[in-house]
C-alpha atoms as a PDB file:
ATOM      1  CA  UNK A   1     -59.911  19.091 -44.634  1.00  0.00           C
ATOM      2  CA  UNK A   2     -61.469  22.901 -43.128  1.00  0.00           C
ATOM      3  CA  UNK A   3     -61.239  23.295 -40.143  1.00  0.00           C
ATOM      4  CA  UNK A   4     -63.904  21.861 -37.859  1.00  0.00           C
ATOM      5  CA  UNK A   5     -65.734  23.885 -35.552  1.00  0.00           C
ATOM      6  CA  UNK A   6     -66.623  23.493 -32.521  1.00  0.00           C
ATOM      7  CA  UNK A   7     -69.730  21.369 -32.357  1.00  0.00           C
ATOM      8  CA  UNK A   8     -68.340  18.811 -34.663  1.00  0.00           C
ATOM      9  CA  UNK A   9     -64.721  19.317 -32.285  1.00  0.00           C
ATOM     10  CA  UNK A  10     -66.857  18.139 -29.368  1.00  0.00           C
ATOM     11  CA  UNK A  11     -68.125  15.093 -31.222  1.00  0.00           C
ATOM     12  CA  UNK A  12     -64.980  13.962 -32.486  1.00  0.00           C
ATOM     13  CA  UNK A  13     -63.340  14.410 -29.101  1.00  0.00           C
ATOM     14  CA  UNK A  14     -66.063  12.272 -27.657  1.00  0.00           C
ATOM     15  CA  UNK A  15     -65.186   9.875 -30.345  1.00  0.00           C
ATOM     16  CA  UNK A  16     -61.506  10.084 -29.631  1.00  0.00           C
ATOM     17  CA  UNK A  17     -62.101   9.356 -26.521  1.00  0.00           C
ATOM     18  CA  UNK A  18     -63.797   5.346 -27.175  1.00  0.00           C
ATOM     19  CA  UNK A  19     -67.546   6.831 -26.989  1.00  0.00           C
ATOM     20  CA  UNK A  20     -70.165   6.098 -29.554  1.00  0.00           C
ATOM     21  CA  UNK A  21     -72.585   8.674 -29.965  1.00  0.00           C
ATOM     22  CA  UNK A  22     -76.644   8.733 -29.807  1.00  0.00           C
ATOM     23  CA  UNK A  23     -78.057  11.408 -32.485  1.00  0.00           C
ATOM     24  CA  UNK A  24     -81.732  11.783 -31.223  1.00  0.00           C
ATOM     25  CA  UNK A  25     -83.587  12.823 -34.856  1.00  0.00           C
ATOM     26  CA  UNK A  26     -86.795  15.181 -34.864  1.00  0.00           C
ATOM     27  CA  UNK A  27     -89.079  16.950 -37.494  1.00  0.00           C
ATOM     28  CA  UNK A  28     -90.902  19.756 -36.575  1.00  0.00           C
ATOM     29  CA  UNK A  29     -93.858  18.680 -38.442  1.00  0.00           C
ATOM     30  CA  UNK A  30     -94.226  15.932 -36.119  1.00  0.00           C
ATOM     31  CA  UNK A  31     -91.656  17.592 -33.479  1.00  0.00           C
ATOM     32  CA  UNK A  32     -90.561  15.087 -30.350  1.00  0.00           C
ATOM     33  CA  UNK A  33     -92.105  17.123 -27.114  1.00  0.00           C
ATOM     34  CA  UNK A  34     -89.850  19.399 -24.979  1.00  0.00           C
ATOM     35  CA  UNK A  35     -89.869  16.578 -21.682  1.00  0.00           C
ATOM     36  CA  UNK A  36     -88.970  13.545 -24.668  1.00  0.00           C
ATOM     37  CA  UNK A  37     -86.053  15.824 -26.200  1.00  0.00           C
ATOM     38  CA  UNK A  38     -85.216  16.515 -22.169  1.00  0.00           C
ATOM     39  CA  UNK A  39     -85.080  12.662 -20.945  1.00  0.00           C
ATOM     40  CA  UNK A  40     -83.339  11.830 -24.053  1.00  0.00           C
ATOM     41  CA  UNK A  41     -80.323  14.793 -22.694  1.00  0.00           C
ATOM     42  CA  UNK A  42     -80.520  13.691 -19.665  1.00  0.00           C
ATOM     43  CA  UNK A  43     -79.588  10.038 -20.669  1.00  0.00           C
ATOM     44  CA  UNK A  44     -76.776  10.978 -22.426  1.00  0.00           C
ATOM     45  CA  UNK A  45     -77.693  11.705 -26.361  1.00  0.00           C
ATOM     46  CA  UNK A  46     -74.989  13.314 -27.927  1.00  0.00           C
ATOM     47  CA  UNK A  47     -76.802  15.870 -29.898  1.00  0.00           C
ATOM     48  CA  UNK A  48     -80.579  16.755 -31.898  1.00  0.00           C
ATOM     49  CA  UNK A  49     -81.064  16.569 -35.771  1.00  0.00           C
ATOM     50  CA  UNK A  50     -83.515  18.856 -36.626  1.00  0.00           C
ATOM     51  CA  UNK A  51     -85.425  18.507 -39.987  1.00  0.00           C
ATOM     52  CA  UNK A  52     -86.057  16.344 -42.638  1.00  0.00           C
ATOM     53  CA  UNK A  53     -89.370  17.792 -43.643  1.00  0.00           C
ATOM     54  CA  UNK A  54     -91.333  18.735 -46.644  1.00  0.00           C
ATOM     55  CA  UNK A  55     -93.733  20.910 -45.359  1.00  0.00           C
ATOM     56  CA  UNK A  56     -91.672  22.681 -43.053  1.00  0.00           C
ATOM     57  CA  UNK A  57     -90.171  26.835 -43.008  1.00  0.00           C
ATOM     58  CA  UNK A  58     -87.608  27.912 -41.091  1.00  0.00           C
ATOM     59  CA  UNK A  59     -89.678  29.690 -38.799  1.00  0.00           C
ATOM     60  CA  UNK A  60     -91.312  26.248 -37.727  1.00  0.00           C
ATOM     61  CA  UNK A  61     -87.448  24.928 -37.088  1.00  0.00           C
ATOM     62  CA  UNK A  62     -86.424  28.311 -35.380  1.00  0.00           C
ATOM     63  CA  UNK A  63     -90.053  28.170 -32.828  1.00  0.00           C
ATOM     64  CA  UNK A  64     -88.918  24.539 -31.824  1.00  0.00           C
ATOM     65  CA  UNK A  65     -85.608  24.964 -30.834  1.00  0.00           C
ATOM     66  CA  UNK A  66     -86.688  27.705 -29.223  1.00  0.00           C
ATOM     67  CA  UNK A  67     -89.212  26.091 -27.139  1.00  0.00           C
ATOM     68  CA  UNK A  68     -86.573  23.572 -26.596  1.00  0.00           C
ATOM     69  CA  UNK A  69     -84.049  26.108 -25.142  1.00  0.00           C
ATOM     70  CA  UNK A  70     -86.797  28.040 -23.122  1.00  0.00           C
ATOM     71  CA  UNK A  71     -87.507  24.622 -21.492  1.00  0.00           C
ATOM     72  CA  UNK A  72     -83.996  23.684 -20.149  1.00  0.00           C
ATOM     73  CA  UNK A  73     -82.823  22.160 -23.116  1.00  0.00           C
ATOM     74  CA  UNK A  74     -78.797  22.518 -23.986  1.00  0.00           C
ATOM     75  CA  UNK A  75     -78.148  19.182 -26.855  1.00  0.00           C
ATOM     76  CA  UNK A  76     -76.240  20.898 -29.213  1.00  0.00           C
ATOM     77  CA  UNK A  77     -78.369  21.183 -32.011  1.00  0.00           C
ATOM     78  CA  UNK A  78     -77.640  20.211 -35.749  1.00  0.00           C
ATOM     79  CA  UNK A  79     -79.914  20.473 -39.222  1.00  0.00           C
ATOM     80  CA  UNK A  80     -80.340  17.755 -41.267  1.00  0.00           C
ATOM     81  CA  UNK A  81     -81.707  19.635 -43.816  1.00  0.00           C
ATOM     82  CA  UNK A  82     -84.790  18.267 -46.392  1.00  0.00           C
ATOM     83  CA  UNK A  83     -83.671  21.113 -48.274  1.00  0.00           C
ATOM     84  CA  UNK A  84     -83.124  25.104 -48.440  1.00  0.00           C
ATOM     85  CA  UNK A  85     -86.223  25.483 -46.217  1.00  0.00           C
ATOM     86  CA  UNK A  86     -84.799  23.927 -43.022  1.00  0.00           C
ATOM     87  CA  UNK A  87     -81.839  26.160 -43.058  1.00  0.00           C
ATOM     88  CA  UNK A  88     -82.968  28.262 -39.600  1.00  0.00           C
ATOM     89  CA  UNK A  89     -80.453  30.590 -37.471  1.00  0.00           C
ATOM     90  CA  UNK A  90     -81.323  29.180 -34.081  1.00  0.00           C
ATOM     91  CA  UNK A  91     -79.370  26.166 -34.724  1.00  0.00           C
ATOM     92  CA  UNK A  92     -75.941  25.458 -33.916  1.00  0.00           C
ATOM     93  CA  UNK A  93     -74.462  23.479 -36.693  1.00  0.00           C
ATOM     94  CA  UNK A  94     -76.202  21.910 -40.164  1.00  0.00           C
ATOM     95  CA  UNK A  95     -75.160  19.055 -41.562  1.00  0.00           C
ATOM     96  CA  UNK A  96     -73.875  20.895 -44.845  1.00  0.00           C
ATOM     97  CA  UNK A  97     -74.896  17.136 -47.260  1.00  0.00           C
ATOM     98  CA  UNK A  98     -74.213  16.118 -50.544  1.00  0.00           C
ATOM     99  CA  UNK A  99     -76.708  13.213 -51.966  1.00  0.00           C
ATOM    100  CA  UNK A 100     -73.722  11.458 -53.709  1.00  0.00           C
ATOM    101  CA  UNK A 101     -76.355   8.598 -54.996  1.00  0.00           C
ATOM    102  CA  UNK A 102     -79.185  11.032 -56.516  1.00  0.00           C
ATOM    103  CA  UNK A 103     -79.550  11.030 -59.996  1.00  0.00           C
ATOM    104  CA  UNK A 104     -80.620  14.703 -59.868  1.00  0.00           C
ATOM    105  CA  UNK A 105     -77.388  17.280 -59.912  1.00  0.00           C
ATOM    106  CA  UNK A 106     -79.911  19.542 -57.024  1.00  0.00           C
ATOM    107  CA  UNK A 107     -78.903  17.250 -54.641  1.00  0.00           C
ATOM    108  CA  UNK A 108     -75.148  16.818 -55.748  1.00  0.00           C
ATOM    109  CA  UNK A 109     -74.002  20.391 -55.850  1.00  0.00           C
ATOM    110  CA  UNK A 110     -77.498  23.149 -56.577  1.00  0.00           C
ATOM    111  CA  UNK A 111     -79.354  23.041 -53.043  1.00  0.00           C
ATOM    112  CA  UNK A 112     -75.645  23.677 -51.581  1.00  0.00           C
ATOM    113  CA  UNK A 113     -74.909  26.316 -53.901  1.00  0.00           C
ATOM    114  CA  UNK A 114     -78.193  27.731 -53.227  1.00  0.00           C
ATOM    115  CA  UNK A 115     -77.710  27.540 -49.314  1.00  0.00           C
ATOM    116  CA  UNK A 116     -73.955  28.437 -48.935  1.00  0.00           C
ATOM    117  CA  UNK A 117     -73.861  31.932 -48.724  1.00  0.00           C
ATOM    118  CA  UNK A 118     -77.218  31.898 -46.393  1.00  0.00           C
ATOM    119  CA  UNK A 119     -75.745  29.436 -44.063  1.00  0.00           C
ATOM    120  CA  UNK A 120     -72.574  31.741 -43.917  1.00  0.00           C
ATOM    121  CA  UNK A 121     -74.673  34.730 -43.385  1.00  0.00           C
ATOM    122  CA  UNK A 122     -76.179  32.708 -40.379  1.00  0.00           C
ATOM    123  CA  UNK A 123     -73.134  31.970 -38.751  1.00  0.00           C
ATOM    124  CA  UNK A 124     -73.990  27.864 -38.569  1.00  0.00           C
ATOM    125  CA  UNK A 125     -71.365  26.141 -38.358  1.00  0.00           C
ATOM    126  CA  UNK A 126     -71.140  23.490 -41.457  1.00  0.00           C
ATOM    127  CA  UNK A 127     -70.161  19.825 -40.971  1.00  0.00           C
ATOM    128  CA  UNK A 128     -69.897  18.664 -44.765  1.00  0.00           C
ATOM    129  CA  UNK A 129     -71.504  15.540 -44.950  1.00  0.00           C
ATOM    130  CA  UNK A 130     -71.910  12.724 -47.706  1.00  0.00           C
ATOM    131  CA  UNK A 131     -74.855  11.159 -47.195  1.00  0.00           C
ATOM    132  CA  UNK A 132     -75.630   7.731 -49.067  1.00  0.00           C
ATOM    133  CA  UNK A 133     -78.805   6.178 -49.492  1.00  0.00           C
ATOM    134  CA  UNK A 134     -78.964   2.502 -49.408  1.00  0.00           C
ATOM    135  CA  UNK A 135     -82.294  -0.562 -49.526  1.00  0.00           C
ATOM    136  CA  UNK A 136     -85.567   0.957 -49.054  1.00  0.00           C
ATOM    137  CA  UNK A 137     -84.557   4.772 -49.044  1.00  0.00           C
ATOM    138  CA  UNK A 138     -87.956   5.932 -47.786  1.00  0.00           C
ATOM    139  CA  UNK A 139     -89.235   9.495 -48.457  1.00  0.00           C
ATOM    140  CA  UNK A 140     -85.325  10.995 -48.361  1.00  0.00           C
ATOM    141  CA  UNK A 141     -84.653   8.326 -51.393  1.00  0.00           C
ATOM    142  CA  UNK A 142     -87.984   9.506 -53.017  1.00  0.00           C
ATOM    143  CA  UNK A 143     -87.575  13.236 -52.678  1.00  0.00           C
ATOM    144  CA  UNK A 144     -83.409  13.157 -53.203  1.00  0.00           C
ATOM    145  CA  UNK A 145     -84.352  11.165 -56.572  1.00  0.00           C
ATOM    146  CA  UNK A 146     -81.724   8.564 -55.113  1.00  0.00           C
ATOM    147  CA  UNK A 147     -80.233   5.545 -57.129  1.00  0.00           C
ATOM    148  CA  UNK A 148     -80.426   3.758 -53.433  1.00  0.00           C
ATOM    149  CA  UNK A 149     -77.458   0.788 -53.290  1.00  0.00           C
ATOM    150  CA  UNK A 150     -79.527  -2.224 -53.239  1.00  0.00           C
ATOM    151  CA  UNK A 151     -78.291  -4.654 -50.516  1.00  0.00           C
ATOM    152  CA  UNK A 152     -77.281  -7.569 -52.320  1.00  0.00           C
ATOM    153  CA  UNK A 153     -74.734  -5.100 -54.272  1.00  0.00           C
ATOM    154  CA  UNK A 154     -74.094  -2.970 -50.554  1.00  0.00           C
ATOM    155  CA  UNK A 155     -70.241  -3.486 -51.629  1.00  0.00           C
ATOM    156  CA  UNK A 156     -70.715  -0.415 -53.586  1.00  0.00           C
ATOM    157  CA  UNK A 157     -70.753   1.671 -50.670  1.00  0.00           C
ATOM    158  CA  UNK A 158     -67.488   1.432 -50.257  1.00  0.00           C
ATOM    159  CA  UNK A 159     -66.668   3.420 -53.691  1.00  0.00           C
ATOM    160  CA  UNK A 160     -69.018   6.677 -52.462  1.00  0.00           C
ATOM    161  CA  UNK A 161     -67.305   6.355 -48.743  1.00  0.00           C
ATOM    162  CA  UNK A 162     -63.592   6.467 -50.550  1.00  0.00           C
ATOM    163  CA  UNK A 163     -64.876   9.352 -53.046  1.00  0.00           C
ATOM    164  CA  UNK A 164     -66.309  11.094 -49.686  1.00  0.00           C
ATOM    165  CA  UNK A 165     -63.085  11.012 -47.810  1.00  0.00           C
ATOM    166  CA  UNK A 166     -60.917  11.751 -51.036  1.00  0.00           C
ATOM    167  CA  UNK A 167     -63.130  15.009 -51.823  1.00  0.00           C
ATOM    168  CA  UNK A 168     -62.839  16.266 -48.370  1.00  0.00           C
ATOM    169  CA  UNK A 169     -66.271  15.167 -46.359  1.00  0.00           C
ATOM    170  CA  UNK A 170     -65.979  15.206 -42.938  1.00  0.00           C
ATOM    171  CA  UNK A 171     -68.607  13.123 -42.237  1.00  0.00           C
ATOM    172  CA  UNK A 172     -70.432   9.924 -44.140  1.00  0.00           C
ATOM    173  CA  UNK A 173     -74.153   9.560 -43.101  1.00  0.00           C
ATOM    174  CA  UNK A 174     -75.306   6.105 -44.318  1.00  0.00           C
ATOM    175  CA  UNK A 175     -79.189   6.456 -44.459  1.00  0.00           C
ATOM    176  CA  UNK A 176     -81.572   3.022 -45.197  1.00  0.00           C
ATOM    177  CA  UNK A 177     -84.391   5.947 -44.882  1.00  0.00           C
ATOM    178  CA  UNK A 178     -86.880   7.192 -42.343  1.00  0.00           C
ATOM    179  CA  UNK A 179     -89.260   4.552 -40.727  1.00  0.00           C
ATOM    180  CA  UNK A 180     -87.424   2.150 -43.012  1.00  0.00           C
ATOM    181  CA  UNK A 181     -88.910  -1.665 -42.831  1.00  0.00           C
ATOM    182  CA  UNK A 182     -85.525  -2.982 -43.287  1.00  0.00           C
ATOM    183  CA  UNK A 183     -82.729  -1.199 -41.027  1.00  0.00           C
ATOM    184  CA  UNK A 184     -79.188  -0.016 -42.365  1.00  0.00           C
ATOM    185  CA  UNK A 185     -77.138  -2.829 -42.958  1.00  0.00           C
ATOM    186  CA  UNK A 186     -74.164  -3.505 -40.836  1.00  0.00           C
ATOM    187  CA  UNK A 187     -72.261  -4.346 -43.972  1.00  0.00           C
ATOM    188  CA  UNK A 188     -72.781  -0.835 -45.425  1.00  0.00           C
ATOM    189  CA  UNK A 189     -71.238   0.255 -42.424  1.00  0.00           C
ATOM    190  CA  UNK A 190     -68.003  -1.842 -42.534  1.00  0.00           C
ATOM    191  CA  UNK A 191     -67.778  -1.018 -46.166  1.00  0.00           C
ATOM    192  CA  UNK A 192     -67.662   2.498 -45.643  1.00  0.00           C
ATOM    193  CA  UNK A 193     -65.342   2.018 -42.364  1.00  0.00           C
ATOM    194  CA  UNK A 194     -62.681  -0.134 -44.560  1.00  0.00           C
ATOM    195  CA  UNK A 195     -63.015   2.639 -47.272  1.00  0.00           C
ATOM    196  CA  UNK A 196     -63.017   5.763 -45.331  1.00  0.00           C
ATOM    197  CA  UNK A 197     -60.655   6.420 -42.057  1.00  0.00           C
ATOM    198  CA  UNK A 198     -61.000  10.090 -41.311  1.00  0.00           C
ATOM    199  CA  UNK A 199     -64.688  11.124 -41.506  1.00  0.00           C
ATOM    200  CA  UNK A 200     -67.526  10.660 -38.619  1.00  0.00           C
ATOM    201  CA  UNK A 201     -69.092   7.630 -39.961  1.00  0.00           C
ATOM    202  CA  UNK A 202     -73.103   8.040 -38.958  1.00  0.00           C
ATOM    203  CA  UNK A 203     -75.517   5.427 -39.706  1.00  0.00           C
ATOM    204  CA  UNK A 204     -79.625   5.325 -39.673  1.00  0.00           C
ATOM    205  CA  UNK A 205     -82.896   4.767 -40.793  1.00  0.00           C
ATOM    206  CA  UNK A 206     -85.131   1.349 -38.837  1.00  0.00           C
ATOM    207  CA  UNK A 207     -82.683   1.188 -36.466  1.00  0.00           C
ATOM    208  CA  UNK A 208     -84.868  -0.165 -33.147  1.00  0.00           C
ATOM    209  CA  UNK A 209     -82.721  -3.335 -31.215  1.00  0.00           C
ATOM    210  CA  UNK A 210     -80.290  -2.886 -29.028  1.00  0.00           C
ATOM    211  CA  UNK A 211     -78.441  -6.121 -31.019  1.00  0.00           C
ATOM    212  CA  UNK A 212     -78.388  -4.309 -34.878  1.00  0.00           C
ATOM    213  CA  UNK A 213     -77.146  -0.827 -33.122  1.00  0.00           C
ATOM    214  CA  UNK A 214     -74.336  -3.377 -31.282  1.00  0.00           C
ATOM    215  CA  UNK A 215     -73.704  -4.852 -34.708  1.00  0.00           C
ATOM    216  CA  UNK A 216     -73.443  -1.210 -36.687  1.00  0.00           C
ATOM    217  CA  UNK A 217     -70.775   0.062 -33.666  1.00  0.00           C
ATOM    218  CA  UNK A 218     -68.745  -3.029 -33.716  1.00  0.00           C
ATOM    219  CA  UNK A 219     -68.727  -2.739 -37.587  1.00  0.00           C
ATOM    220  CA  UNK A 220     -67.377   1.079 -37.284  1.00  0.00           C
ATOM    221  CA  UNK A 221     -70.124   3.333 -36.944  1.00  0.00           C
ATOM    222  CA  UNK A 222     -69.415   6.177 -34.762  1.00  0.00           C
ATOM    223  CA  UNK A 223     -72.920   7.672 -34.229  1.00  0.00           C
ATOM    224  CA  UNK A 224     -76.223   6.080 -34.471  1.00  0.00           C
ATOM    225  CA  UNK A 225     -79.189   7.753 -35.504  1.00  0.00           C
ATOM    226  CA  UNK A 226     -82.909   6.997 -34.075  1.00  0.00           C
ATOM    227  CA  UNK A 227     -85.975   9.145 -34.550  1.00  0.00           C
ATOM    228  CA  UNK A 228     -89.208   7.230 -35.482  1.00  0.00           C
ATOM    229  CA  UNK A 229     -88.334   4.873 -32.973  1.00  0.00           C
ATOM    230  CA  UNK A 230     -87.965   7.500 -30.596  1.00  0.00           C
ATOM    231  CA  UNK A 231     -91.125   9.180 -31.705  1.00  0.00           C
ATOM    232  CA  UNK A 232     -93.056   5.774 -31.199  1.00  0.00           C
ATOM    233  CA  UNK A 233     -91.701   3.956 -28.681  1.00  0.00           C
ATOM    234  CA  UNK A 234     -89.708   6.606 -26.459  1.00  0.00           C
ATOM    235  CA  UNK A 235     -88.950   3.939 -23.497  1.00  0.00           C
ATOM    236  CA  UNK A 236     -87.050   1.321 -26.263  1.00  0.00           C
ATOM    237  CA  UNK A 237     -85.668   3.937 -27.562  1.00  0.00           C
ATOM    238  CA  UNK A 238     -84.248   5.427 -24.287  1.00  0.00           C
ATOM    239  CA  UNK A 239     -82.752   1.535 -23.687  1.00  0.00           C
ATOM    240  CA  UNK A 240     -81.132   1.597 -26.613  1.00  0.00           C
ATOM    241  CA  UNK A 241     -79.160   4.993 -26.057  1.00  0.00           C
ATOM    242  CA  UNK A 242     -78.001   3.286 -23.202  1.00  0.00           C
ATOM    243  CA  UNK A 243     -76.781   0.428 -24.465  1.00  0.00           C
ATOM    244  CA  UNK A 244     -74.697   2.548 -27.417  1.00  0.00           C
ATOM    245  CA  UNK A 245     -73.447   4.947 -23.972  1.00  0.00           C
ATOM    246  CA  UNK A 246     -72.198   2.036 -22.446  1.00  0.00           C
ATOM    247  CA  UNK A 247     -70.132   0.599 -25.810  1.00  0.00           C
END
C-alpha cells in the first residue's frame, strides 16, 4: 500500500481510535451554504466531499471552498470527483476512484490516467478509492455506465471489495447513488467488511435514519456519507451525525 498522507492519516487515526466518521457531501452546483457546512463542523463531521457534478469547472469547486475557508471553515476537504473537471487545487485531498462496476474502461483506468499527472502537479493528496455501485445507482450509475450489483445478488460485492484490497485501494466507497429511493444496503456493507480488512470502508447514497446508519456501522462501515439529506432536511441530518459521533 503508498503511503497515506496526511488527511487520510487523520481519518484512519480517528478510526483507530473506535470513532465512526460523518462525510458531509456537497456539489457546487447546488453547493450546501457557508453557516450549513459551519454547523455541520461544529457538530463534529469528519470531513467535506466536494463534487459530483456534471455541469461543474474547477473554478466553481475552487470559489466554494474558498468562500468556505474565508468564512471560518477548517473540515478538511476531499473531491469526489464526477470526473476530470472537479479536479481543483484548493482542495486538500481527492478521492483518486476507480468505477470497478462500469462497463466503460474511462471509468476503470482513462479519467485516472487523464488526471494523474494534474493531480500531482496540484499537490492533492490522493486517497485511491474503489468505488462500487450497487441497486438504484442514480445519476453516478448513469453517467459511470455502471453494471450496478442488484440487491438480491449484493453477495457479489464481496468479489470487487477482495479485488480492491488485493490491488492496493485504500479505501472502498459503496455508493446505492445520490438521492437514491432505496438506501445502501447493510449487507453490501458486511460483504465488503468480511472481504476486505485494510481499506476505509465508506458507504452512501439514501442514507436518512438514524436506525439504517446504526445498521451500516454495526455491519463495518467506517464512514457514512449524507448529502441530499443534508441539503433537504439539514436538522435530521445534523441528528443523525450525532448519533454516528456517539457510536
Amino acid at each position: 500500500m503508498a503511503r497515506p498522507g496526511r488527511v487520510e492519516r487523520e481519518l484512519r487515526r480517528k478510526i483507530e481510535s473506535g470513532e465512526k466518521l460523518f462525510l458531509l457531501l456537497s456539489d457546487p452546483e447546488k453547493p450546501l451554504s457557508l453557516e450549513i457546512v459551519a454547523r455541520f463542523e461544529e457538530a463534529g463531521a469528519d470531513a467535506l466531499l466536494v463534487g459530483g457534478s456534471l455541469n461543474i469547472t474547477p473554478y466553481d469547486i475552487d470559489e466554494y471552498i474558498g468562500k468556505l475557508r474565508s468564512g471560518g471553515v477548517r473540515l478538511p476537504t476531499i473531491l469526489f470527483p464526477g470526473g476530470v473537471n472537479n479536479v481543483a487545487r484548493s482542495a486538500d485531498a481527492i478521492l483518486f476512484m476507480s468505477l470497478l462496476n462500469s462497463l466503460d474502461p474511462y471509468w476503470l483506468i482513462g479519467a485516472q490516467v487523464s488526471a494523474a499527472l494534474l493531480v500531482k502537479r496540484l499537490g492533492l493528496e490522493a486517497i485511491p478509492t474503489a468505488y462500487i455501485i450497487v441497486g438504484h445507482g442514480g445519476a453516478a450509475g448513469h453517467v459511470g455506465r455502471a453494471q450496478p450489483i442488484p440487491l438480491d445478488n449484493i453477495y457479489v460485492v464481496s468479489s470487487y471489495a477482495a479485488a480492491a484490497e488485493l490491488l492496493g485501494f485504500h479505501a472502498i466507497y459503496v455508493e446505492a447513488g445520490s438521492g437514491s429511493p432505496r438506501p445502501v444496503p447493510p449487507e453490501a456493507v458486511r460483504y465488503a467488511r468480511t472481504a476486505a480488512e485494510e481499506p476505509i470502508l465508506i458507504a452512501g447514497g439514501g442514507v436518512r435514519e438514524p436506525e439504517h446508519a446504526r445498521r451500516l456501522v454495526e455491519a463495518g462501515a467506517d464512514a457514512i456519507v449524507v448529502g441530499t439529506l443534508a441539503e433537504k432536511q439539514p436538522e435530521k441530518a445534523l441528528k443523525l451525525l450525532s448519533y454516528v459521533k456517539r457510536r
